[in-house]
PDB file of N, CA and C in Angstrom:
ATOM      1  N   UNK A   1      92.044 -38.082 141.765  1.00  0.00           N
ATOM      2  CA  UNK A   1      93.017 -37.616 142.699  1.00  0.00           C
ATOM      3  C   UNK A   1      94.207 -37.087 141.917  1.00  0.00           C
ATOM      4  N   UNK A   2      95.102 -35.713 142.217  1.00  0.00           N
ATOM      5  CA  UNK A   2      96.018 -35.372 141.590  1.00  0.00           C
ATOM      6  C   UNK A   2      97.077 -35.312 142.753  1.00  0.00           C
ATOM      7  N   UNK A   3      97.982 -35.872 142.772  1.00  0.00           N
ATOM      8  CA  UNK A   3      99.633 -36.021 143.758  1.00  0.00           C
ATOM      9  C   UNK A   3     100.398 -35.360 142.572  1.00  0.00           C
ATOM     10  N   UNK A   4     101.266 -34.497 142.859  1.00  0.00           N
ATOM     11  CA  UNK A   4     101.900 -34.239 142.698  1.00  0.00           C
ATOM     12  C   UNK A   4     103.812 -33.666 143.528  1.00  0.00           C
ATOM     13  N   UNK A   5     104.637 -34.200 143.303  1.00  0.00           N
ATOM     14  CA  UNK A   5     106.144 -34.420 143.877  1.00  0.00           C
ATOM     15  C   UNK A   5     106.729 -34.628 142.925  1.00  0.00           C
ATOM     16  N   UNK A   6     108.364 -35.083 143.634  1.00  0.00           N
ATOM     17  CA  UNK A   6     109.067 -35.433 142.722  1.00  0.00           C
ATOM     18  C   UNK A   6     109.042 -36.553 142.335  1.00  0.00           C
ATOM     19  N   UNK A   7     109.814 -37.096 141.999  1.00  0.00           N
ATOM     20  CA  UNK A   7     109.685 -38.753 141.249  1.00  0.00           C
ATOM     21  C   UNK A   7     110.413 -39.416 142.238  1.00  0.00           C
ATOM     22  N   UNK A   8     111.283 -39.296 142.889  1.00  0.00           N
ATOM     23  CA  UNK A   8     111.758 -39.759 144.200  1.00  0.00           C
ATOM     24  C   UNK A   8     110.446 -40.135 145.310  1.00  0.00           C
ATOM     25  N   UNK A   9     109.642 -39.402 145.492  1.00  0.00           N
ATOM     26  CA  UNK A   9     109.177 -39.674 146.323  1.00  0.00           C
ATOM     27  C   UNK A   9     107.752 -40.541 145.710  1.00  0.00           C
ATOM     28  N   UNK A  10     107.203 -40.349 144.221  1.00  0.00           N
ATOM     29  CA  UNK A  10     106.374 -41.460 143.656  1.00  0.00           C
ATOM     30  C   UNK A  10     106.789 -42.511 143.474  1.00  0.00           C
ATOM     31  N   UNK A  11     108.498 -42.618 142.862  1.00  0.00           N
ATOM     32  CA  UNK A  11     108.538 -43.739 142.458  1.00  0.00           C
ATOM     33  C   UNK A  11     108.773 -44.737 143.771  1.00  0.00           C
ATOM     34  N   UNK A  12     109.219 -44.249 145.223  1.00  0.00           N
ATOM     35  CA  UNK A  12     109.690 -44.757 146.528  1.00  0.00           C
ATOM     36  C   UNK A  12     108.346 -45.275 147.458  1.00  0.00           C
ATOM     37  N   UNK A  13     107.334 -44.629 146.767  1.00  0.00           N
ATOM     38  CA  UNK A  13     106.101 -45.226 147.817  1.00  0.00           C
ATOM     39  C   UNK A  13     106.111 -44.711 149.124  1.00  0.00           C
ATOM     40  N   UNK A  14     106.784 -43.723 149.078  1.00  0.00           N
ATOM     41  CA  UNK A  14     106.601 -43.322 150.272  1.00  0.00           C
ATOM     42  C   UNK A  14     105.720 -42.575 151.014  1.00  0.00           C
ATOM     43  N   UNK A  15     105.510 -41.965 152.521  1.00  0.00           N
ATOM     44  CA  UNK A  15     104.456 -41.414 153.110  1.00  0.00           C
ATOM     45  C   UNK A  15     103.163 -41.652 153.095  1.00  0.00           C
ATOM     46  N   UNK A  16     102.525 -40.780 152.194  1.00  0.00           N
ATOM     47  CA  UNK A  16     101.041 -40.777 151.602  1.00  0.00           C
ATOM     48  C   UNK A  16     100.833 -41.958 150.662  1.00  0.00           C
ATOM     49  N   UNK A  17     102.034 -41.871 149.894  1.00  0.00           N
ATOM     50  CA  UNK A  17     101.583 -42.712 148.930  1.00  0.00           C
ATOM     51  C   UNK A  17     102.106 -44.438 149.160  1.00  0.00           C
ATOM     52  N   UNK A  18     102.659 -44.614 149.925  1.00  0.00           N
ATOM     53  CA  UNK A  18     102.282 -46.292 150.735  1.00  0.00           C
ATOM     54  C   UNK A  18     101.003 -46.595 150.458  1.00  0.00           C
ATOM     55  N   UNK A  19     100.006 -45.611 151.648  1.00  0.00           N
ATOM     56  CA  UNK A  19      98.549 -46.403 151.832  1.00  0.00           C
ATOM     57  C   UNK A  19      98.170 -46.338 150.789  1.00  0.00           C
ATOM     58  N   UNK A  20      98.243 -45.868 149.421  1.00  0.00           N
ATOM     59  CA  UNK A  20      97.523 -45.839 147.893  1.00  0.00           C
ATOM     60  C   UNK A  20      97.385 -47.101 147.373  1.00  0.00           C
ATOM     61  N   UNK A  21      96.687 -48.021 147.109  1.00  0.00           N
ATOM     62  CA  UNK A  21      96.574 -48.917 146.334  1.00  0.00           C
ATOM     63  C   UNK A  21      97.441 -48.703 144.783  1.00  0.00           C
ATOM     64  N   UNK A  22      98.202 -49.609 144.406  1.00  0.00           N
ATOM     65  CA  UNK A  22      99.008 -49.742 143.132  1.00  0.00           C
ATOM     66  C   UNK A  22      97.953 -48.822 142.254  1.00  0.00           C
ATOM     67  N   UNK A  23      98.139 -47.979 141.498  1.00  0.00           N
ATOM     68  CA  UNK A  23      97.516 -47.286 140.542  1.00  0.00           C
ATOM     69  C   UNK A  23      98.637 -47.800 138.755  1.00  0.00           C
ATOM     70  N   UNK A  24      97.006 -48.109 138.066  1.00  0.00           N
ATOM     71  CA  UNK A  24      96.781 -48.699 136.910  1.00  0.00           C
ATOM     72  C   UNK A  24      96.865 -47.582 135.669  1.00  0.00           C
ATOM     73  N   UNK A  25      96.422 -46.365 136.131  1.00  0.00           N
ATOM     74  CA  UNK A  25      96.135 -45.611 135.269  1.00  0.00           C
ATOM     75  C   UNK A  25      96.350 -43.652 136.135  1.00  0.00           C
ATOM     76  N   UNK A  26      96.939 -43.534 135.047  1.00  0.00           N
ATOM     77  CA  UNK A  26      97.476 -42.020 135.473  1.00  0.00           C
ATOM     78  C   UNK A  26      98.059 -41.045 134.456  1.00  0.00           C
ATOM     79  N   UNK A  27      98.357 -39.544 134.612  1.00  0.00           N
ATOM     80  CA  UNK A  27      98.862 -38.669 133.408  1.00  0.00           C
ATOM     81  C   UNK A  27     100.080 -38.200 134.352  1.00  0.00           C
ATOM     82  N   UNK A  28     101.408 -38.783 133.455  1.00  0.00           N
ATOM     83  CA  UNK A  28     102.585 -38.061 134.101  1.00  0.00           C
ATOM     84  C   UNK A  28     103.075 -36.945 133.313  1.00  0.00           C
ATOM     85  N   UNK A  29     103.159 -35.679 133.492  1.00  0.00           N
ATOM     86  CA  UNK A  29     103.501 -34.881 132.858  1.00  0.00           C
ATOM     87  C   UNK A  29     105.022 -34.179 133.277  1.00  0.00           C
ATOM     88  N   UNK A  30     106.125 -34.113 132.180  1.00  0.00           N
ATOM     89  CA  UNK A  30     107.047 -33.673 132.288  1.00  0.00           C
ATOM     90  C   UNK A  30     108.320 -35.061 132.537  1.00  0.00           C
ATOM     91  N   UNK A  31     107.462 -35.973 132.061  1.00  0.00           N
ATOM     92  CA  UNK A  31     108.822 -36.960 132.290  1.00  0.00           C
ATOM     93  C   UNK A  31     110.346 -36.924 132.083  1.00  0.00           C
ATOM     94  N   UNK A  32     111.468 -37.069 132.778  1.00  0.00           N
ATOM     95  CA  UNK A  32     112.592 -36.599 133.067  1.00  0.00           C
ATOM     96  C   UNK A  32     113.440 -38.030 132.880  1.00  0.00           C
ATOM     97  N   UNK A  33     112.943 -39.000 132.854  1.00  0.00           N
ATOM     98  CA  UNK A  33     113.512 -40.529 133.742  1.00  0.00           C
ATOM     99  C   UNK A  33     113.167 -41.744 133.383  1.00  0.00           C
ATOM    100  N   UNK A  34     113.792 -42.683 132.697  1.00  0.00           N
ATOM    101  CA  UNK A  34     113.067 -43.972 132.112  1.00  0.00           C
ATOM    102  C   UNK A  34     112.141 -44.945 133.505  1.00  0.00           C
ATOM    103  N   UNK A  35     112.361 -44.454 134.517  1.00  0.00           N
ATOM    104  CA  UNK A  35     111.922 -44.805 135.792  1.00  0.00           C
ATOM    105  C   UNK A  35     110.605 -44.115 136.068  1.00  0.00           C
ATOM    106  N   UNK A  36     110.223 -42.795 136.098  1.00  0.00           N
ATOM    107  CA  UNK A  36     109.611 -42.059 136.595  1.00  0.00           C
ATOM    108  C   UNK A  36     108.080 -42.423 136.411  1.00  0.00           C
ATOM    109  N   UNK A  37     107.451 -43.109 135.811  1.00  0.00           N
ATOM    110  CA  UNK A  37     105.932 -43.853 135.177  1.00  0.00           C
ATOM    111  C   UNK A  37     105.802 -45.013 136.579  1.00  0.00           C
ATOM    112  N   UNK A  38     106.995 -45.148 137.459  1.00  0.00           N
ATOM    113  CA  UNK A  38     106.308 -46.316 138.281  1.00  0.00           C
ATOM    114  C   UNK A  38     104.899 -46.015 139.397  1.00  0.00           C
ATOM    115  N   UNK A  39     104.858 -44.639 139.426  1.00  0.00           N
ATOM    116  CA  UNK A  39     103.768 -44.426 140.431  1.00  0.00           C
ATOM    117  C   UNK A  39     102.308 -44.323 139.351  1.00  0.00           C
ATOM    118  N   UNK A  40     102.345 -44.868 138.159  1.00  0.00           N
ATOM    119  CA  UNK A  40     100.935 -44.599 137.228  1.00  0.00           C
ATOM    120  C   UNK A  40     101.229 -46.227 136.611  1.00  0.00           C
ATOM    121  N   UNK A  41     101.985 -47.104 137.053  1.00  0.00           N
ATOM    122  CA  UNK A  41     102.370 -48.471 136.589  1.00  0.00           C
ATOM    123  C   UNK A  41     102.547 -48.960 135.323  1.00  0.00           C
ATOM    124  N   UNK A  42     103.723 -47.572 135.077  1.00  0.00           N
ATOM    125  CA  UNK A  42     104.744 -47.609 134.003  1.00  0.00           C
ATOM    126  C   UNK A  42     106.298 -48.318 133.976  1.00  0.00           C
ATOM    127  N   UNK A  43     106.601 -49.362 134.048  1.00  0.00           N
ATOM    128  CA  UNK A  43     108.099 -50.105 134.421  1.00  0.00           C
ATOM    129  C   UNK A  43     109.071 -49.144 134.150  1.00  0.00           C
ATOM    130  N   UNK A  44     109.238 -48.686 132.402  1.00  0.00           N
ATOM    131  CA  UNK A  44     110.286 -48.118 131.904  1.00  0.00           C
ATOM    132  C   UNK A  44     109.583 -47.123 130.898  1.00  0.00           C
ATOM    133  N   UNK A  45     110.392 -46.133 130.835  1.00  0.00           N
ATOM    134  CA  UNK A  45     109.605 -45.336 129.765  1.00  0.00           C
ATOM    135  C   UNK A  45     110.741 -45.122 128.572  1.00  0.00           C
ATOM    136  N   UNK A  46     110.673 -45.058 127.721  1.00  0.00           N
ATOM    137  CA  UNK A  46     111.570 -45.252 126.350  1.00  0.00           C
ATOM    138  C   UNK A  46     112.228 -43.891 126.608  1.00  0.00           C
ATOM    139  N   UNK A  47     113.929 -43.917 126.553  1.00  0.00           N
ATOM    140  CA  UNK A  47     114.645 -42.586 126.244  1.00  0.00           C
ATOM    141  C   UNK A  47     113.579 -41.568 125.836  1.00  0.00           C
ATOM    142  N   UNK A  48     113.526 -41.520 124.486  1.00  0.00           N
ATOM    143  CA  UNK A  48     112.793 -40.991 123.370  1.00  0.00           C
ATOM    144  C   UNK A  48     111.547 -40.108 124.162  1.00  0.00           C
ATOM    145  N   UNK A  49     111.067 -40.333 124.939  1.00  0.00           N
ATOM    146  CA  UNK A  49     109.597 -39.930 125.638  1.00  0.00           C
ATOM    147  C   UNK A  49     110.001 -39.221 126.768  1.00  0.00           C
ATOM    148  N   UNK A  50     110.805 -39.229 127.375  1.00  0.00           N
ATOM    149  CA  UNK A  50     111.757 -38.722 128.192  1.00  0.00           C
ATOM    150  C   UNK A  50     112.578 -36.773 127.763  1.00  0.00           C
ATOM    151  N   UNK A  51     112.680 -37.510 126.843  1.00  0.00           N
ATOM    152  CA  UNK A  51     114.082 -36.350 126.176  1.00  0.00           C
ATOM    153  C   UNK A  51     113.290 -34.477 125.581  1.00  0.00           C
ATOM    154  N   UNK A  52     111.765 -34.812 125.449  1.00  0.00           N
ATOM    155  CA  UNK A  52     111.312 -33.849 124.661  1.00  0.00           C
ATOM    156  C   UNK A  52     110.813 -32.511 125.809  1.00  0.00           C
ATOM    157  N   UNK A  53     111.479 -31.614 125.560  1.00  0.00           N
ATOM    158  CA  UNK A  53     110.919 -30.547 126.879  1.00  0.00           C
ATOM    159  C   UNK A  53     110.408 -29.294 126.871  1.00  0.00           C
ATOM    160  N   UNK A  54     109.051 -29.931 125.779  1.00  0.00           N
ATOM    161  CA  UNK A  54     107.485 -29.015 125.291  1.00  0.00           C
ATOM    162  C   UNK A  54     107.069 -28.723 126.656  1.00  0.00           C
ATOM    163  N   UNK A  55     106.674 -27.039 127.040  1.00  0.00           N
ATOM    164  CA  UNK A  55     105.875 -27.470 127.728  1.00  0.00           C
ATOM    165  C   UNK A  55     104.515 -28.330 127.749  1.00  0.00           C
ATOM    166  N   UNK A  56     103.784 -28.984 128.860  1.00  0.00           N
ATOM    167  CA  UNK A  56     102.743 -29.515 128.755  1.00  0.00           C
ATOM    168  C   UNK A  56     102.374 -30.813 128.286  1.00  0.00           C
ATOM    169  N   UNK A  57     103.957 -31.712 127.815  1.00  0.00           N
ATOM    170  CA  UNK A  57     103.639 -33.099 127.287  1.00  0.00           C
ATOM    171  C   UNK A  57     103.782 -33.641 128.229  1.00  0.00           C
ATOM    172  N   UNK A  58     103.440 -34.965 128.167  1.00  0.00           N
ATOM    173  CA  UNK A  58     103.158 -36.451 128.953  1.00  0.00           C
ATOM    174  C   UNK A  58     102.987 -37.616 128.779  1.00  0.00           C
ATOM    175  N   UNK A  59     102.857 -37.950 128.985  1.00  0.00           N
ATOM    176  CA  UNK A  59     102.185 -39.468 129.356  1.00  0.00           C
ATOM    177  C   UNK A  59     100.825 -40.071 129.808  1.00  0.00           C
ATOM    178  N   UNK A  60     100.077 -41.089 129.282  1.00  0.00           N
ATOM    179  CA  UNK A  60      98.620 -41.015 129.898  1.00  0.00           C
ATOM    180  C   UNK A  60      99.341 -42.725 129.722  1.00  0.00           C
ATOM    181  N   UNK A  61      98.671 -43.346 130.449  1.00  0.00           N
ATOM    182  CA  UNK A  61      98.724 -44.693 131.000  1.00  0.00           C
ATOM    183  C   UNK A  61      97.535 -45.069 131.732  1.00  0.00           C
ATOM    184  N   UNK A  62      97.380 -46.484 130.844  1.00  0.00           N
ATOM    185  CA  UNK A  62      96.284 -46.416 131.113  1.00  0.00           C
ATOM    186  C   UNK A  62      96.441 -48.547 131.150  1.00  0.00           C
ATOM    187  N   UNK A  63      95.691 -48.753 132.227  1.00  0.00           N
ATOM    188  CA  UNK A  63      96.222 -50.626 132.411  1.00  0.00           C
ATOM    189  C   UNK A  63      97.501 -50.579 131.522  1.00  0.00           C
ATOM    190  N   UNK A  64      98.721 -49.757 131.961  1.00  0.00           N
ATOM    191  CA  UNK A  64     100.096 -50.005 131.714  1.00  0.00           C
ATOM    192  C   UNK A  64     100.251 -50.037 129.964  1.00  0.00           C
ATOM    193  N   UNK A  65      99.087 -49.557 129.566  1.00  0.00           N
ATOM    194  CA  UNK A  65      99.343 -49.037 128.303  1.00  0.00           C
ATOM    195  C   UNK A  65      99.945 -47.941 127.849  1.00  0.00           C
ATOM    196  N   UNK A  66     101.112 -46.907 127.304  1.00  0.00           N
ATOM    197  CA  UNK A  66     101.145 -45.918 127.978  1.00  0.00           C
ATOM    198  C   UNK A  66     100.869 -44.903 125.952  1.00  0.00           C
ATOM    199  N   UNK A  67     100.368 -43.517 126.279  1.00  0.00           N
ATOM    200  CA  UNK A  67     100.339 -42.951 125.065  1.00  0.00           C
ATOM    201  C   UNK A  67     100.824 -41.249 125.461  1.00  0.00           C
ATOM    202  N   UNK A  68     101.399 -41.162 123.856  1.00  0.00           N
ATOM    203  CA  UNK A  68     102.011 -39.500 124.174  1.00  0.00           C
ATOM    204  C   UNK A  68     100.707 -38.606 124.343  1.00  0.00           C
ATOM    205  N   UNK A  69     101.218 -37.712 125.425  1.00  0.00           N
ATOM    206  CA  UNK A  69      99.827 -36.433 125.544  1.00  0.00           C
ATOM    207  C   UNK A  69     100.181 -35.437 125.424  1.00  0.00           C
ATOM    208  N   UNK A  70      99.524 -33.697 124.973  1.00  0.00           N
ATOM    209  CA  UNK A  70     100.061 -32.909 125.250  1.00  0.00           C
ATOM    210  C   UNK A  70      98.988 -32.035 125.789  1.00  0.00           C
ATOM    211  N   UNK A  71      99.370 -31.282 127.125  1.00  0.00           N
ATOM    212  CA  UNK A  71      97.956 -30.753 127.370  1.00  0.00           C
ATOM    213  C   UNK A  71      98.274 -29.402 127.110  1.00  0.00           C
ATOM    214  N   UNK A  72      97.809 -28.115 126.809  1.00  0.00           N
ATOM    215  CA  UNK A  72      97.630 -26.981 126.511  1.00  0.00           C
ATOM    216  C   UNK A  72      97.798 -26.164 127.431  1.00  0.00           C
ATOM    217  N   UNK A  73      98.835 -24.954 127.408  1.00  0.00           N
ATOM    218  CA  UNK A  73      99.131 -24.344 128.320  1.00  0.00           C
ATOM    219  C   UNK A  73      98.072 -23.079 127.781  1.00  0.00           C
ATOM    220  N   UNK A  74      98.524 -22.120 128.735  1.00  0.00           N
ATOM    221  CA  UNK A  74      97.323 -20.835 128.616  1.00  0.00           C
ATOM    222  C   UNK A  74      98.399 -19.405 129.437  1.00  0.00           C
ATOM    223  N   UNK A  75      98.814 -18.758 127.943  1.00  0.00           N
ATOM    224  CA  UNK A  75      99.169 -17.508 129.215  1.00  0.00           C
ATOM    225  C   UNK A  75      98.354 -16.614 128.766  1.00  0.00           C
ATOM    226  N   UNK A  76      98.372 -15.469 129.244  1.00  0.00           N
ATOM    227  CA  UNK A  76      97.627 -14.087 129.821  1.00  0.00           C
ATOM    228  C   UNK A  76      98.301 -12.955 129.106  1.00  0.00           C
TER     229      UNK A  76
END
């Protein structure tokens, strides 16, 4: 499943994502927010992981493990 919003509305549980069962594992891409990992069941995410604004990096979390990603953009 891919959701995508703002972090307001992942990290709030709201609407759609109430009925979702807690999710363990997820790819947040574009992190902005030491907060923003709570909808992939990330508590805090380190400044540092936050601050870098490549396109295409992230986050992969995985049972609240979390590791740097970068996925590959593609232009034309």
């Amino acid at each position: 499943m891919v959701v995508a919003s703002s972090p307001d509305f992942l990290t709030g549980r709201a609407g759609v994502m109430r009925s979702l069962p807690p999710m363990t594992a997820g790819m947040l891409l574009n992190p902005t927010g030491g907060l923003d990992g709570g909808a992939i069941g990330l508590r805090r995410i380190p400044q540092e992981w936050t601050s870098d604004s490549r396109a295409g990096r992230g986050i992969l979390a995985v049972a609240g493990e979390p590791s740097h990603i970068q996925v590959p953009t593609y232009r034309l």
